[in-house]
PDB file of N, CA and C in Angstrom:
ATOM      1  N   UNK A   1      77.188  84.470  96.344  1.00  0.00           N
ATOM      2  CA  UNK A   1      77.749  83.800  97.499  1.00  0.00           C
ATOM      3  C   UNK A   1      78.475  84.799  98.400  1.00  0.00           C
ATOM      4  N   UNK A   2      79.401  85.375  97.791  1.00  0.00           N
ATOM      5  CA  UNK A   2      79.610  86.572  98.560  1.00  0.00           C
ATOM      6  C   UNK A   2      78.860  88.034  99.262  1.00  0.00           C
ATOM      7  N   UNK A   3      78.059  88.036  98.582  1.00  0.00           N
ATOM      8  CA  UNK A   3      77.031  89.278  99.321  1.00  0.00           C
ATOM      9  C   UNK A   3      76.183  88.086 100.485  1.00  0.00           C
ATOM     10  N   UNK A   4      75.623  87.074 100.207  1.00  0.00           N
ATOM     11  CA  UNK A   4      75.406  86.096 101.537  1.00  0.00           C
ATOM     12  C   UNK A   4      75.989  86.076 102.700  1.00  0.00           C
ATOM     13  N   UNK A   5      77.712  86.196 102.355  1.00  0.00           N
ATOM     14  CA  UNK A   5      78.888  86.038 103.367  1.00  0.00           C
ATOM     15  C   UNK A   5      78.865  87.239 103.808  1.00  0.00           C
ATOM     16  N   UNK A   6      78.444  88.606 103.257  1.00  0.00           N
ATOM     17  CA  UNK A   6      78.726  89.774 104.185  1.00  0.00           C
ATOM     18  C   UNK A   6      77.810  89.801 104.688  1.00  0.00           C
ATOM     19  N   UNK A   7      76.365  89.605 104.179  1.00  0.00           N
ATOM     20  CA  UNK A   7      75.037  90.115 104.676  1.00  0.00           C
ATOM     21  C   UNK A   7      74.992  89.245 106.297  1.00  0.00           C
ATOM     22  N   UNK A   8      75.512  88.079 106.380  1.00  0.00           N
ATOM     23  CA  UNK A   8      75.863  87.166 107.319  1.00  0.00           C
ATOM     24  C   UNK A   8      77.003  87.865 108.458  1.00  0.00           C
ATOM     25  N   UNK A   9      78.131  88.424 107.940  1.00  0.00           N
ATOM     26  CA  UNK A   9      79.101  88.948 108.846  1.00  0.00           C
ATOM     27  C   UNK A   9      78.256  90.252 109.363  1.00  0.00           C
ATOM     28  N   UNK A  10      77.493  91.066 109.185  1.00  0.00           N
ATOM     29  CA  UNK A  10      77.085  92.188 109.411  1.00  0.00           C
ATOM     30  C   UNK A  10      75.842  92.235 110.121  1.00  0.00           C
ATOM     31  N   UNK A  11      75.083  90.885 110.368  1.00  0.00           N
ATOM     32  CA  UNK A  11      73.968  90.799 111.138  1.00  0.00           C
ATOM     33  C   UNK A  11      74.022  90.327 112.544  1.00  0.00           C
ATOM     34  N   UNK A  12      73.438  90.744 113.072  1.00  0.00           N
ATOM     35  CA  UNK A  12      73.524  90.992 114.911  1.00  0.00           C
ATOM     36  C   UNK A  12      73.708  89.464 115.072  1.00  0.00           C
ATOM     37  N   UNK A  13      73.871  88.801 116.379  1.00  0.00           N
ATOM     38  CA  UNK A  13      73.729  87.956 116.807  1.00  0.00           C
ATOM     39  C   UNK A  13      71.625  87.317 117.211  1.00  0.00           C
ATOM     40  N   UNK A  14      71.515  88.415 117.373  1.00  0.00           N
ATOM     41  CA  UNK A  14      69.851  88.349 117.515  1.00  0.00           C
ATOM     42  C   UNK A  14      69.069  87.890 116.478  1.00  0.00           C
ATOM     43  N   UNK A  15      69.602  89.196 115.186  1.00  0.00           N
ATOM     44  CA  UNK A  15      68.865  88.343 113.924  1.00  0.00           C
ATOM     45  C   UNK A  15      69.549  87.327 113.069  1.00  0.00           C
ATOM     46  N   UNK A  16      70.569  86.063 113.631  1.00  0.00           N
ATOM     47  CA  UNK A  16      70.746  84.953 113.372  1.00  0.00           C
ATOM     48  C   UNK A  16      70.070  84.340 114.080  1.00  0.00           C
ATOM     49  N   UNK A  17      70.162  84.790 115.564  1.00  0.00           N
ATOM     50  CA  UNK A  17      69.227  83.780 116.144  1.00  0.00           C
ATOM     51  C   UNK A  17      68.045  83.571 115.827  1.00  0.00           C
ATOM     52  N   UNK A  18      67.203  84.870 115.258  1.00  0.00           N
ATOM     53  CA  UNK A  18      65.891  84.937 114.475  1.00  0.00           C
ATOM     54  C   UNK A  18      65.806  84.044 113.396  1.00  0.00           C
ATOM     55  N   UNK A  19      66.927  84.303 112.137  1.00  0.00           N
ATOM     56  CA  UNK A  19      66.697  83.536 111.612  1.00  0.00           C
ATOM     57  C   UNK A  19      66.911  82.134 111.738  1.00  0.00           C
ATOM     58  N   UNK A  20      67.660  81.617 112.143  1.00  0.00           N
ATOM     59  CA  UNK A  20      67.924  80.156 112.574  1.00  0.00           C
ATOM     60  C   UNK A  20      66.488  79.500 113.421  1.00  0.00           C
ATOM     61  N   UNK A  21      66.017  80.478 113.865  1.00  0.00           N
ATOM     62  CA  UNK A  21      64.698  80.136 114.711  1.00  0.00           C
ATOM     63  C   UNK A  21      63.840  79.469 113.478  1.00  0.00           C
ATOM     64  N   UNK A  22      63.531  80.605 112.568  1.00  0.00           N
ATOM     65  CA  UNK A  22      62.532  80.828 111.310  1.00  0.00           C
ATOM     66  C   UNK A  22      62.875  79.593 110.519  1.00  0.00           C
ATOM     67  N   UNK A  23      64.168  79.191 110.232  1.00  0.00           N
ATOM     68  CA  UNK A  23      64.809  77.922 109.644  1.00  0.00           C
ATOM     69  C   UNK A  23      64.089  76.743 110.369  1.00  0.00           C
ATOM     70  N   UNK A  24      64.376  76.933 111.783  1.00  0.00           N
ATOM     71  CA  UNK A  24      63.781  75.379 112.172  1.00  0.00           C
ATOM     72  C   UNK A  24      62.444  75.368 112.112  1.00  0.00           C
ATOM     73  N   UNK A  25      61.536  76.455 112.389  1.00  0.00           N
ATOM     74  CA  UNK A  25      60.186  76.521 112.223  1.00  0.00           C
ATOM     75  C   UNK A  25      59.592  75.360 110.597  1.00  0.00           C
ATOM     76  N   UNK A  26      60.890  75.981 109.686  1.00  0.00           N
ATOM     77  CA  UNK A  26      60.297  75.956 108.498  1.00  0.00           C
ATOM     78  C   UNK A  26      60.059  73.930 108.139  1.00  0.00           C
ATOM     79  N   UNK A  27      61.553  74.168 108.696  1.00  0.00           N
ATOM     80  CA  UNK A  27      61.816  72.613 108.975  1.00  0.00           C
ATOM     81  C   UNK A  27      60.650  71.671 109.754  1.00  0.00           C
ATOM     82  N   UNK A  28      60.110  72.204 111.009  1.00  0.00           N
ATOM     83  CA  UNK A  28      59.639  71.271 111.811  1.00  0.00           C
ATOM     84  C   UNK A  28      58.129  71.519 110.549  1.00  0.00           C
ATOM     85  N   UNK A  29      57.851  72.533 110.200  1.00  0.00           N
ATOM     86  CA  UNK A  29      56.134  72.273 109.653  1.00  0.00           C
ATOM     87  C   UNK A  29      56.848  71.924 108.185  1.00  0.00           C
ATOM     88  N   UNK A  30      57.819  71.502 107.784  1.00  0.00           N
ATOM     89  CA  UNK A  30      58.350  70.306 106.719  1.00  0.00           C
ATOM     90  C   UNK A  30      58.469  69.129 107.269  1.00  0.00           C
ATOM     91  N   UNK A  31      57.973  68.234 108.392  1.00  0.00           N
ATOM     92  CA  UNK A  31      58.311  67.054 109.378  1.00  0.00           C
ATOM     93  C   UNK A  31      59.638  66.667 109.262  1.00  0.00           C
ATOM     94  N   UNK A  32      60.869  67.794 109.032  1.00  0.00           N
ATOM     95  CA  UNK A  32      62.177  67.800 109.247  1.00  0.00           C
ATOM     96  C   UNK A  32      62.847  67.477 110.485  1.00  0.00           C
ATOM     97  N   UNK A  33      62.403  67.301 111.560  1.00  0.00           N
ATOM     98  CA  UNK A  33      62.247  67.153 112.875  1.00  0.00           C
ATOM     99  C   UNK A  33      63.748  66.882 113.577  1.00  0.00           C
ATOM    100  N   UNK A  34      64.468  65.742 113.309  1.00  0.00           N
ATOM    101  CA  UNK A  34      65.769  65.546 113.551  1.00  0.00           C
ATOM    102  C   UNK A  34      66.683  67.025 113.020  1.00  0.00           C
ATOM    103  N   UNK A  35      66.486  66.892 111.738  1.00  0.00           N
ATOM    104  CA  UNK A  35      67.691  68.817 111.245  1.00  0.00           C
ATOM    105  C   UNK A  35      67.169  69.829 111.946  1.00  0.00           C
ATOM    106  N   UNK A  36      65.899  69.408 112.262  1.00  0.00           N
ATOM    107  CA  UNK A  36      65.708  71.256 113.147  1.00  0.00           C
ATOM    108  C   UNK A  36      66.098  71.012 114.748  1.00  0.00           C
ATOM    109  N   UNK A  37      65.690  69.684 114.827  1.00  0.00           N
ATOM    110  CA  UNK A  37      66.720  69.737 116.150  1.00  0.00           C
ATOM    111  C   UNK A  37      67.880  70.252 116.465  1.00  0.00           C
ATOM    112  N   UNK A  38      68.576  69.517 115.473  1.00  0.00           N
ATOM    113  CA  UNK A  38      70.263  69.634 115.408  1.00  0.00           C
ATOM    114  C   UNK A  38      70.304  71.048 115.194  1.00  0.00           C
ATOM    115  N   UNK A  39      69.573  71.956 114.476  1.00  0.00           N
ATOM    116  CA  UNK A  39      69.971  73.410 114.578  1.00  0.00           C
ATOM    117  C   UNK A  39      69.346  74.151 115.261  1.00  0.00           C
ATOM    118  N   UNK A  40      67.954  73.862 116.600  1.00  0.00           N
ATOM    119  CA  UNK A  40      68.145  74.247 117.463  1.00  0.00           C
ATOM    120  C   UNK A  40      69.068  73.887 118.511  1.00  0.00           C
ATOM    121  N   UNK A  41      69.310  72.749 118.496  1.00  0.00           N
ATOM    122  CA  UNK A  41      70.754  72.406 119.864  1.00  0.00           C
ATOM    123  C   UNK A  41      71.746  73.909 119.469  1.00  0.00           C
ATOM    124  N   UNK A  42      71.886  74.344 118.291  1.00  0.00           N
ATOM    125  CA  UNK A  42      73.422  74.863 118.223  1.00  0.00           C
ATOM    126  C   UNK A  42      72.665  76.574 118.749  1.00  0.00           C
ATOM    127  N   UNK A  43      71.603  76.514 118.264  1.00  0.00           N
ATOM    128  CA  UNK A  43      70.582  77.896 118.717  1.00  0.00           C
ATOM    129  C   UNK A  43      70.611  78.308 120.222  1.00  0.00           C
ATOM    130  N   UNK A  44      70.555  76.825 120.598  1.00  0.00           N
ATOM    131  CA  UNK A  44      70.026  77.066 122.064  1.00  0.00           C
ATOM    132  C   UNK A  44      71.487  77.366 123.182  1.00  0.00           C
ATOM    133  N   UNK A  45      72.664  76.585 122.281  1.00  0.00           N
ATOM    134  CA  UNK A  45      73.999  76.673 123.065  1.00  0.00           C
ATOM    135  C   UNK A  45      74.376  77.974 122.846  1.00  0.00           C
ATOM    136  N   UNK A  46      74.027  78.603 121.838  1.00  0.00           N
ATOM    137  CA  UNK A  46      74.476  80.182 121.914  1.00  0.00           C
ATOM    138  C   UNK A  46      73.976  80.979 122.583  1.00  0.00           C
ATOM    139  N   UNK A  47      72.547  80.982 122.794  1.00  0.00           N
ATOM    140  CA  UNK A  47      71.675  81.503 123.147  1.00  0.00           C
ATOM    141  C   UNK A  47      70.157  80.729 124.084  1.00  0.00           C
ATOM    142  N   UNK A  48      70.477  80.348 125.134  1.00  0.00           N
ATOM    143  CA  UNK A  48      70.122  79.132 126.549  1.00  0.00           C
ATOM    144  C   UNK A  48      68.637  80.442 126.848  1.00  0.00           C
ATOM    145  N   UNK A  49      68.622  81.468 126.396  1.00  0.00           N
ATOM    146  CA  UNK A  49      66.994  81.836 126.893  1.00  0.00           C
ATOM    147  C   UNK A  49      66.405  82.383 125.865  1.00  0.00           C
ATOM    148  N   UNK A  50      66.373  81.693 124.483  1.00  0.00           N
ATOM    149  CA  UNK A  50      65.480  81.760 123.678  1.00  0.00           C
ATOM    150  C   UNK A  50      64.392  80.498 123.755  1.00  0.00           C
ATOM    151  N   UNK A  51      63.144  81.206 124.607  1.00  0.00           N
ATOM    152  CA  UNK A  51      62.172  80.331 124.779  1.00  0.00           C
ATOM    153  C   UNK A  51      61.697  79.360 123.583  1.00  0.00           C
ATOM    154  N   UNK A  52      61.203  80.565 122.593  1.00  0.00           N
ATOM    155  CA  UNK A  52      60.606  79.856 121.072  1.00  0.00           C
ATOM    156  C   UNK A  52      61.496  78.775 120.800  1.00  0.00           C
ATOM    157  N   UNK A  53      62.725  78.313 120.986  1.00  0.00           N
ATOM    158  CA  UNK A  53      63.460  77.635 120.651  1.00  0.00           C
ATOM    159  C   UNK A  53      63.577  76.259 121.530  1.00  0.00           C
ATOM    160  N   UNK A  54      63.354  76.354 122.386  1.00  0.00           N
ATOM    161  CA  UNK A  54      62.871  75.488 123.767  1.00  0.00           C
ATOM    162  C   UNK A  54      61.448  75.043 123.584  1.00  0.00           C
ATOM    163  N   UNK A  55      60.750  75.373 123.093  1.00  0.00           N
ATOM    164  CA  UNK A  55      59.464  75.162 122.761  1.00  0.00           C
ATOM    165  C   UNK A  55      59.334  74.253 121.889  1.00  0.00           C
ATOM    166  N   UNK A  56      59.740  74.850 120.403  1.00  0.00           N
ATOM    167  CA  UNK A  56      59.377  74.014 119.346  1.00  0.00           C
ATOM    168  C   UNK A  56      60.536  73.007 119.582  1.00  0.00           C
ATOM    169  N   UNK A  57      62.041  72.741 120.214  1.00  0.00           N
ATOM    170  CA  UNK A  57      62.694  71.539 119.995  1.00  0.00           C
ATOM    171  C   UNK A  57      61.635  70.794 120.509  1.00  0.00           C
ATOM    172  N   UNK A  58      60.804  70.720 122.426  1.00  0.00           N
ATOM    173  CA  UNK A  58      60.346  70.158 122.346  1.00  0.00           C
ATOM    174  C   UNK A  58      59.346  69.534 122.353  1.00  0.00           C
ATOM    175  N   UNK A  59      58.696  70.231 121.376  1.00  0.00           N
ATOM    176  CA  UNK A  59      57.060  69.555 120.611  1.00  0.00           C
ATOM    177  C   UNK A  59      57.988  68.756 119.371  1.00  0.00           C
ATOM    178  N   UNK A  60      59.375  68.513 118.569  1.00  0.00           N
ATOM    179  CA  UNK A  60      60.225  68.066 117.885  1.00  0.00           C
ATOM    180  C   UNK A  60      60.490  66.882 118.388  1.00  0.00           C
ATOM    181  N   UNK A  61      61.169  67.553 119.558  1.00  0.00           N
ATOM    182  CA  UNK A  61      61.402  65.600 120.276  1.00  0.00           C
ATOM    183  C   UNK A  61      59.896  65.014 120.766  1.00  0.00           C
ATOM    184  N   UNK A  62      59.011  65.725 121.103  1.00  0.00           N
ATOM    185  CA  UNK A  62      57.785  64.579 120.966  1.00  0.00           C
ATOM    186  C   UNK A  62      57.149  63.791 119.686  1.00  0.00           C
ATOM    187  N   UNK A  63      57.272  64.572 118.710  1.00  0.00           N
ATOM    188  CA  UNK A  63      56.773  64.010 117.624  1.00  0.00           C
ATOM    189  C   UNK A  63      57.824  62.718 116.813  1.00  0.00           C
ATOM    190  N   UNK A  64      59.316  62.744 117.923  1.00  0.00           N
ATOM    191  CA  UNK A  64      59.946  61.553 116.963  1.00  0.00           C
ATOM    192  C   UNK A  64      60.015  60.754 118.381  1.00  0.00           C
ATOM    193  N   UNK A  65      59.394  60.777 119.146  1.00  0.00           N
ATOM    194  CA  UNK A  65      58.814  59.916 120.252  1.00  0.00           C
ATOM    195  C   UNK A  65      60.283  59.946 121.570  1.00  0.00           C
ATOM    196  N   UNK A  66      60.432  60.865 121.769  1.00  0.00           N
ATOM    197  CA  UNK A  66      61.204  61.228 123.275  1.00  0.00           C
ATOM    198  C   UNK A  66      60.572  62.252 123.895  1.00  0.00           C
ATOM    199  N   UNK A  67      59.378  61.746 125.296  1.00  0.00           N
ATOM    200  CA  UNK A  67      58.797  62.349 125.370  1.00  0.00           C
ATOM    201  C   UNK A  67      59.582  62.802 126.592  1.00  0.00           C
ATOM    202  N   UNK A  68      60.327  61.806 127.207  1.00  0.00           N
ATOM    203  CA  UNK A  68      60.825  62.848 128.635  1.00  0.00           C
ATOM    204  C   UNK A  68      61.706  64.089 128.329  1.00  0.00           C
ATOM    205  N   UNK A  69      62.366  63.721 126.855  1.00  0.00           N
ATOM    206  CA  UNK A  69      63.346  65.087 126.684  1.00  0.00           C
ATOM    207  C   UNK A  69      62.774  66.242 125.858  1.00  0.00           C
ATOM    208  N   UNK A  70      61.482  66.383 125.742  1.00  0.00           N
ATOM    209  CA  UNK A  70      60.372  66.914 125.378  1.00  0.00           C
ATOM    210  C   UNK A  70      60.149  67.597 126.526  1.00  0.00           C
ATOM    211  N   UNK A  71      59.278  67.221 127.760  1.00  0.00           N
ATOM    212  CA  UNK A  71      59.483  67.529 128.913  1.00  0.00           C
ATOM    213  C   UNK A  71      59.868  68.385 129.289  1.00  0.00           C
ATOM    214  N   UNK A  72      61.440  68.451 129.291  1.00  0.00           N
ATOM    215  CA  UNK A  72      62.379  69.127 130.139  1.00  0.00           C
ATOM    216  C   UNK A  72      62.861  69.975 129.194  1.00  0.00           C
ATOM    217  N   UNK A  73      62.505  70.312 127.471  1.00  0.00           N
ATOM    218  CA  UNK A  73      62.817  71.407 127.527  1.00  0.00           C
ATOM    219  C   UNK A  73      61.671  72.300 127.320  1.00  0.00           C
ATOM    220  N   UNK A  74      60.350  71.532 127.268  1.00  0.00           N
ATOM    221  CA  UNK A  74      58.829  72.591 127.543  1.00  0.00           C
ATOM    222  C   UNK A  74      58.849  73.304 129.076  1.00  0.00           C
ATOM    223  N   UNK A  75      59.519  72.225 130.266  1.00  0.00           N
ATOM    224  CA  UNK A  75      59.234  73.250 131.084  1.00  0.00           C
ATOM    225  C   UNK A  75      60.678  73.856 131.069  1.00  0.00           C
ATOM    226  N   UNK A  76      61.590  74.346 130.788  1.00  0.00           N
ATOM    227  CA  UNK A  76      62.300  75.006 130.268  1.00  0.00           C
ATOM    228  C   UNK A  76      61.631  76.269 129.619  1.00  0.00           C
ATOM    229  N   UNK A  77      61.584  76.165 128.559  1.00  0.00           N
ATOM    230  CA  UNK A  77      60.527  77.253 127.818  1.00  0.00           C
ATOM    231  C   UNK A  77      59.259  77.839 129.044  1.00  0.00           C
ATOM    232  N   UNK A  78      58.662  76.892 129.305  1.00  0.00           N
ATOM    233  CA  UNK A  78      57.683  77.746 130.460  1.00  0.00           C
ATOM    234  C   UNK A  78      58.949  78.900 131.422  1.00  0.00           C
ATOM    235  N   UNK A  79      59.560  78.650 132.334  1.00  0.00           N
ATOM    236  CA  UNK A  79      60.432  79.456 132.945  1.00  0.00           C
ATOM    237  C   UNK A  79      60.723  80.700 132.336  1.00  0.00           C
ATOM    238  N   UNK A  80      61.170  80.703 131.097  1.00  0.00           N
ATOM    239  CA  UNK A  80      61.069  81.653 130.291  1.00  0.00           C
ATOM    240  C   UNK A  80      59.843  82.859 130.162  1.00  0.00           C
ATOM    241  N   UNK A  81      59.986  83.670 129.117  1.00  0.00           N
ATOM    242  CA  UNK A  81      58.907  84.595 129.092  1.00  0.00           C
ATOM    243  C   UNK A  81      58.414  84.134 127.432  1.00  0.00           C
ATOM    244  N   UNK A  82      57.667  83.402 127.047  1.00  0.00           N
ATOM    245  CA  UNK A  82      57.229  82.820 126.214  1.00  0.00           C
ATOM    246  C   UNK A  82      56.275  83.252 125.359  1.00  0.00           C
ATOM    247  N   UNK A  83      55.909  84.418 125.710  1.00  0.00           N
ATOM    248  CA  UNK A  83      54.873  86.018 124.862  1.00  0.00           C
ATOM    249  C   UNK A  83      53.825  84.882 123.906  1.00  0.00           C
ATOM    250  N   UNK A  84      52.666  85.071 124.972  1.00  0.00           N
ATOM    251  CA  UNK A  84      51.179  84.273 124.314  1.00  0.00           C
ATOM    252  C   UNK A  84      51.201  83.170 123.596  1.00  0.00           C
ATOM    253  N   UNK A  85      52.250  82.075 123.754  1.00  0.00           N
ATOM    254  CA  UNK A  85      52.653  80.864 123.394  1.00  0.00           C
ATOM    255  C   UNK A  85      52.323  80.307 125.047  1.00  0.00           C
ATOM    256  N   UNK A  86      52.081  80.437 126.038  1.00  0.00           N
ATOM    257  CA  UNK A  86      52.239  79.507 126.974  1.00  0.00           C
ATOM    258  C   UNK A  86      50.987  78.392 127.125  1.00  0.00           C
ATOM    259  N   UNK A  87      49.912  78.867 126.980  1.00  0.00           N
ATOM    260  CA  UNK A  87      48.930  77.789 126.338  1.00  0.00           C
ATOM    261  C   UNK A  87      49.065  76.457 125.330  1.00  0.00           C
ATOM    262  N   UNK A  88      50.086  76.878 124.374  1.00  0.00           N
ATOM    263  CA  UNK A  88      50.377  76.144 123.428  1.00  0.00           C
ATOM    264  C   UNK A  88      51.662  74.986 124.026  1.00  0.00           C
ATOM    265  N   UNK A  89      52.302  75.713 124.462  1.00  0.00           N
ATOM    266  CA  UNK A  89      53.476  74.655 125.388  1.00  0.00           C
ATOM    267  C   UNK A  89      52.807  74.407 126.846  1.00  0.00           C
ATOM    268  N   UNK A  90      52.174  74.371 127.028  1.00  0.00           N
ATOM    269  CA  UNK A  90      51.219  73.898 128.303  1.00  0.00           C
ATOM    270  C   UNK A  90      50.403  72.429 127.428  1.00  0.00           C
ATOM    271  N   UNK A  91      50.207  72.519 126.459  1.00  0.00           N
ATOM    272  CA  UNK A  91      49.280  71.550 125.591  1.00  0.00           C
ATOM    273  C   UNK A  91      50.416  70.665 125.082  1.00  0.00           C
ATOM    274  N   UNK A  92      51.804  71.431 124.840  1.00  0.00           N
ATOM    275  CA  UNK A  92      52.927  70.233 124.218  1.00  0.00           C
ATOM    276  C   UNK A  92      52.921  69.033 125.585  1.00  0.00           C
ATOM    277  N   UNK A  93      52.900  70.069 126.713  1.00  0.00           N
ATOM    278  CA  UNK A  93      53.158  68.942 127.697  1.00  0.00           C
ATOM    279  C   UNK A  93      52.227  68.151 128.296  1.00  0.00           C
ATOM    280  N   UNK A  94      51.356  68.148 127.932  1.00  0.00           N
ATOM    281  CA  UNK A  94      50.063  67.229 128.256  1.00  0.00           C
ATOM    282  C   UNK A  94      49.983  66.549 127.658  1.00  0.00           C
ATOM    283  N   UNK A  95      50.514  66.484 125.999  1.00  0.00           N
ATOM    284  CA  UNK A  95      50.426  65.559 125.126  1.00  0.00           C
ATOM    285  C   UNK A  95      51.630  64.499 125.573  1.00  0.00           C
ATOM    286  N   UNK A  96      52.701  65.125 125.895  1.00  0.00           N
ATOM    287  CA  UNK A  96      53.709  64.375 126.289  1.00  0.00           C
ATOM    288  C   UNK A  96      53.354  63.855 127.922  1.00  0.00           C
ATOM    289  N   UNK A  97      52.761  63.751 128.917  1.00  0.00           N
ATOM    290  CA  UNK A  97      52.554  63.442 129.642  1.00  0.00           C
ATOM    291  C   UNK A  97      51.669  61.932 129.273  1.00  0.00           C
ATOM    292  N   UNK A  98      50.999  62.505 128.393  1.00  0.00           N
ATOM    293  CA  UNK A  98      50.190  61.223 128.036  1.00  0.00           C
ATOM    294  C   UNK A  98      50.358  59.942 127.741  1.00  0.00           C
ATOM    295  N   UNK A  99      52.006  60.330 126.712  1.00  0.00           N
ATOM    296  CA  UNK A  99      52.581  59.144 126.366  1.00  0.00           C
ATOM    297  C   UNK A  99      53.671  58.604 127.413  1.00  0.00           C
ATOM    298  N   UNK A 100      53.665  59.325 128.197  1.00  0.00           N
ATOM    299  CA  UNK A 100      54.280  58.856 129.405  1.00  0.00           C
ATOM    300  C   UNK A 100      53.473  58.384 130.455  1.00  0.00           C
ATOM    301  N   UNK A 101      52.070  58.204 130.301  1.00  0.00           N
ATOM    302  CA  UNK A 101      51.240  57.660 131.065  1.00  0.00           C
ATOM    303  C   UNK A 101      50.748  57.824 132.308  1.00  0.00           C
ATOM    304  N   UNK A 102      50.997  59.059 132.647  1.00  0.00           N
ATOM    305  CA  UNK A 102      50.897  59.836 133.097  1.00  0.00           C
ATOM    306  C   UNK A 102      48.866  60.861 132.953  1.00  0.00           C
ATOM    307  N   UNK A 103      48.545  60.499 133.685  1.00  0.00           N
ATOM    308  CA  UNK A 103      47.196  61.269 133.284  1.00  0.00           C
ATOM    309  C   UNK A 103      47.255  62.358 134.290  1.00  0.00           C
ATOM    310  N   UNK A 104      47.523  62.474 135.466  1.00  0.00           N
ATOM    311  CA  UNK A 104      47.350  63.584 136.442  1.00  0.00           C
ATOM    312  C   UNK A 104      47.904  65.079 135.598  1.00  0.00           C
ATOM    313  N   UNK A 105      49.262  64.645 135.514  1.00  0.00           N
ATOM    314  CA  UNK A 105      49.978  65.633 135.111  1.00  0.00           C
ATOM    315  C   UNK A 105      49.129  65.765 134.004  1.00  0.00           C
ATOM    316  N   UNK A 106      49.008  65.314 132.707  1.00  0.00           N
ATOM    317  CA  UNK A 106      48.426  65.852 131.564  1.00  0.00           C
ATOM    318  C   UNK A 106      47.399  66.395 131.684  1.00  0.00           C
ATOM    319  N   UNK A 107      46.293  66.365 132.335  1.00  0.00           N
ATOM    320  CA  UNK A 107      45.250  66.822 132.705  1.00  0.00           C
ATOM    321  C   UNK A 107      45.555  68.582 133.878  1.00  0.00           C
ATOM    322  N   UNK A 108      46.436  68.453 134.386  1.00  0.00           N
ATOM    323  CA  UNK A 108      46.793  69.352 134.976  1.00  0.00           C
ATOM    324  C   UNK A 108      47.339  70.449 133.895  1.00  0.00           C
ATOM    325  N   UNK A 109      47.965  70.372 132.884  1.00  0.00           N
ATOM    326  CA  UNK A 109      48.544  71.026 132.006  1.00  0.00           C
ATOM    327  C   UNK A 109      47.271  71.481 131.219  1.00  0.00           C
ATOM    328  N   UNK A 110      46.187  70.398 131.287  1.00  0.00           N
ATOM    329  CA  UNK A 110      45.016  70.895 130.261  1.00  0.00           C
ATOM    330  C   UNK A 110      44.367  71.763 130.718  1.00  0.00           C
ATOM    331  N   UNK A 111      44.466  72.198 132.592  1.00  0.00           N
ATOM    332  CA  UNK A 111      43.792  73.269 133.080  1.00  0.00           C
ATOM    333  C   UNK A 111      44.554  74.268 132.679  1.00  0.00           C
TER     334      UNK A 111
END
C-alpha cells in the first residue's frame, strides 16, 4: 500500500491522466459505463483537452441512452487533435444523431 502511495506521489500529472484514461477504457469495454463516466468527469476537470477522454465519455453517455450529452462532448473531442480516432468519433456521432432522429446530420457524419 505504501509503495502504491509513492509510486502515485511521484508520477507526472500526464501519466495519471494516462492512467485514469486506461482505467475508464477498461471500464467502458467492462459495460461499466456510469464509473467510467464519473472518472472521466474528474479526468476531464483536470485536464479539459484530453480528447481520448471526450471521446470515449461520449460513446459512454450514448450507450446508457443520453444522446444529446454524447453530442456535445464528441464534438468537443472533434475540436481537439484526436490522432487517427476521428473517423471513429465521427461514427459515435452518427449513431447518436440517429437516436435523435435526426438523419441529415447522421448521414453527414457517415461521409
Amino acid at each position: 500500500m505504501i509503495t502504491r502511495f509513492f509510486k502515485y506521489l511521484f508520477t507526472t500529472k500526464a501519466q495519471r491522466d494516462q492512467q485514469d484514461l486506461e482505467v475508464a477504457q477498461a471500464m467502458f469495454r467492462n459495460a461499466q459505463l456510469h464509473p467510467a463516466c464519473k472518472l472521466l468527469d474528474s479526468l476531464l476537470e483536470r485536464n479539459p483537452d484530453c480528447a481520448g477522454a471526450w471521446m470515449l465519455r461520449g460513446a459512454a453517455k450514448r450507450l446508457i441512452n443520453k444522446p444529446k450529452e454524447a453530442v456535445a462532448d464528441l464534438e468537443r473531442a472533434l475540436t481537439l487533435d484526436i490522432q487517427a480516432d476521428a473517423s471513429g468519433c465521427h461514427f459515435q456521432l452518427a449513431l447518436c444523431w440517429r437516436m435523435l432522429g435526426d438523419e441529415t446530420k447522421a448521414l453527414t457524419h457517415c461521409a
